[in-house]
Protein backbone atom coordinates (compact mmCIF):
# COMPACT_ATOMS: atom_id res chain seq x y z
CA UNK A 1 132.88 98.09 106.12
CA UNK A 2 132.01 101.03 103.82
CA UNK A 3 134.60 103.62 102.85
CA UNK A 4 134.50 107.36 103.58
CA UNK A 5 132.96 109.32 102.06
CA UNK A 6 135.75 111.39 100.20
CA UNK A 7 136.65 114.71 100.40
CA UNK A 8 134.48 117.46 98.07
CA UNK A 9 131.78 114.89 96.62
CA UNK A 10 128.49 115.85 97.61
CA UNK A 11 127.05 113.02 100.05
CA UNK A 12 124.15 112.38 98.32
CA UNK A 13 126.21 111.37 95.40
CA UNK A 14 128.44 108.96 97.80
CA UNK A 15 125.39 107.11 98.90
CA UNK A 16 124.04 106.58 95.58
CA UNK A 17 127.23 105.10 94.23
CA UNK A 18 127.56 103.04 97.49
CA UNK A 19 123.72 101.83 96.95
CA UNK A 20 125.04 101.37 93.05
CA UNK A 21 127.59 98.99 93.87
CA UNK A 22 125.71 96.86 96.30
CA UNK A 23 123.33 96.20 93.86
CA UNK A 24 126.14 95.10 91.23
CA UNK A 25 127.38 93.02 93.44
CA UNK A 26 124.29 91.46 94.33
CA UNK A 27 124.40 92.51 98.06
CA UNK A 28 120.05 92.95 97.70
CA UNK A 29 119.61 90.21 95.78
CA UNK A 30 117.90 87.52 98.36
CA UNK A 31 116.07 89.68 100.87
CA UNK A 32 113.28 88.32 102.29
CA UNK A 33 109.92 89.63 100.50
CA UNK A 34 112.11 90.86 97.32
CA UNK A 35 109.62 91.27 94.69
CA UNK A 36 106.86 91.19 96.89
CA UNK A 37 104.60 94.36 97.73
CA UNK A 38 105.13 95.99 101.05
CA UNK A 39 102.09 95.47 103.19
CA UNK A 40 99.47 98.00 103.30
CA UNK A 41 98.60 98.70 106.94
CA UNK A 42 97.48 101.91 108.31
CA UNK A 43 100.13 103.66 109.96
CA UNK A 44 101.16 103.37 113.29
CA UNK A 45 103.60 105.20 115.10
CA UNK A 46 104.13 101.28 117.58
CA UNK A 47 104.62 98.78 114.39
CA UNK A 48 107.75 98.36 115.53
CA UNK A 49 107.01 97.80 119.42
CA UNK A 50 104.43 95.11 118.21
CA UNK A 51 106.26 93.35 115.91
CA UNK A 52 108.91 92.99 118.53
CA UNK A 53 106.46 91.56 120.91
CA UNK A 54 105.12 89.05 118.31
CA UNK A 55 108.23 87.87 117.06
CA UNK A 56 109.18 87.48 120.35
CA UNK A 57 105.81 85.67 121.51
CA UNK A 58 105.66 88.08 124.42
CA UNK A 59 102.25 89.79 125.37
CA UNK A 60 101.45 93.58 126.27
CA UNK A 61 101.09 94.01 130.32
CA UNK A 62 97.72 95.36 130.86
CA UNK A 63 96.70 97.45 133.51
CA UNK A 64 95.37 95.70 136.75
CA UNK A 65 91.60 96.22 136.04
CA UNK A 66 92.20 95.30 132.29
CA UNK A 67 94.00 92.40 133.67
CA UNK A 68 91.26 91.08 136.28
CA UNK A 69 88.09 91.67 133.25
CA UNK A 70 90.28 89.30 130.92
CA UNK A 71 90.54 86.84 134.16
CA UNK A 72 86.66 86.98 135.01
CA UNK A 73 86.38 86.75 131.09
CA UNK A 74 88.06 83.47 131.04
CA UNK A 75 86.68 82.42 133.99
CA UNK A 76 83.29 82.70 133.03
CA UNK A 77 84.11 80.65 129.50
CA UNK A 78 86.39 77.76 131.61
CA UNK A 79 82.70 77.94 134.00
CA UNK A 80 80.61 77.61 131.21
CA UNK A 81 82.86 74.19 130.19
CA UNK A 82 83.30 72.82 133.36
CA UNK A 83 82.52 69.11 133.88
CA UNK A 84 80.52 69.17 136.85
CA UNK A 85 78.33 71.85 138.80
CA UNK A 86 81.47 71.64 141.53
CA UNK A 87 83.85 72.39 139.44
CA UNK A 88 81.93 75.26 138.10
CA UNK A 89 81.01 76.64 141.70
CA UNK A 90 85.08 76.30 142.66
CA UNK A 91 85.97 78.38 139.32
CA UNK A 92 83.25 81.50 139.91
CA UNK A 93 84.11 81.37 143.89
CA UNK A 94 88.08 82.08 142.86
CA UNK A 95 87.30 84.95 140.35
CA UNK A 96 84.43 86.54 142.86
CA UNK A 97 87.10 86.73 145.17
CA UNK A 98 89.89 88.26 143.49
CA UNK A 99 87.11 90.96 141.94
CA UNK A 100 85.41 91.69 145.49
CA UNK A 101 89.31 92.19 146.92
CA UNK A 102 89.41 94.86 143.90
CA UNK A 103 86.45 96.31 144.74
CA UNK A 104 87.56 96.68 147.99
CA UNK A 105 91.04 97.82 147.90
CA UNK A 106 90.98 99.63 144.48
CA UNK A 107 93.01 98.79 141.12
CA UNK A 108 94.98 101.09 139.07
CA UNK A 109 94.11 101.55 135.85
CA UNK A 110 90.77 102.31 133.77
CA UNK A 111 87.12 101.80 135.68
CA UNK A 112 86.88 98.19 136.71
CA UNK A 113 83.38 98.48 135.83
CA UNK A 114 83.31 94.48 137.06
CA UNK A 115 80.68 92.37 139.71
CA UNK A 116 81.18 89.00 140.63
CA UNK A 117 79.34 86.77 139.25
CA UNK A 118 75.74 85.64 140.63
CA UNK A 119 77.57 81.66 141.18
CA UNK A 120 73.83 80.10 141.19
CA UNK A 121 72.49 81.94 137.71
CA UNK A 122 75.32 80.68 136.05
CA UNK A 123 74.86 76.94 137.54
CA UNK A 124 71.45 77.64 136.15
CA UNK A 125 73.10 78.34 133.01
CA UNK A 126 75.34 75.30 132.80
CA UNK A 127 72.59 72.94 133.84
CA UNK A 128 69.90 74.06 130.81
CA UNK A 129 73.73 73.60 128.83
CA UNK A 130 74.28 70.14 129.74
């Protein structure tokens, strides 16, 4: 624990000595990235939020409708790789229905600005694929 700073010396003058001796003492000596540039990222006012998050190996909550486009998203891609025209039908069928119960009832958020997906065009799709 650091002293006091005493009586009638200027506090800038205390913190430089105390910064002094922790360098003498090799308190600074093994920091990670010592000698190393700092990075050069724009600024942003969250680094600190989003570094938390990644060194946590958390993820940002999106909004509802942000959260059902990145669903149909990967729906559409997990479609597109299915293994048979069944499995394909079973995946759209899921998403349609969780995006016409959006439609219907309303998300918070941004414009969902989503359809379901026309199941037979993209069979058609997966057959000319295979």
């Amino acid at each position: 624990m650091t002293e006091r700073k005493p009586q009638g010396m200027p506090f800038e003058s205390w913190v430089d000595r105390q910064i002094r001796e922790a360098e003498e003492r090799g308190a600074f000596d093994d920091l990670p990235g010592a000698g190393k540039p700092l990075p050069d990222r724009p600024y942003d006012e969250m680094w600190w939020i989003k570094q938390k998050i990644q060194s946590e190996g958390l993820s940002m909550p999106l909004p509802p409708t942000l959260a059902l486009r990145k669903e149909a998203e990967e729906a559409l891609a997990e479609a597109r790789g299915a293994r048979s025209e069944t499995q394909v039908r079973q995946i759209l069928e899921e998403i349609n229905k969780k995006i016409r119960e959006a439609i219907r009832t309303g998300l918070s958020g941004p414009p969902l600005n989503l359809m379901p997906f026309d199941v037979d065009e993209v069979v058609s799709e997966w057959r000319r694929a295979q």
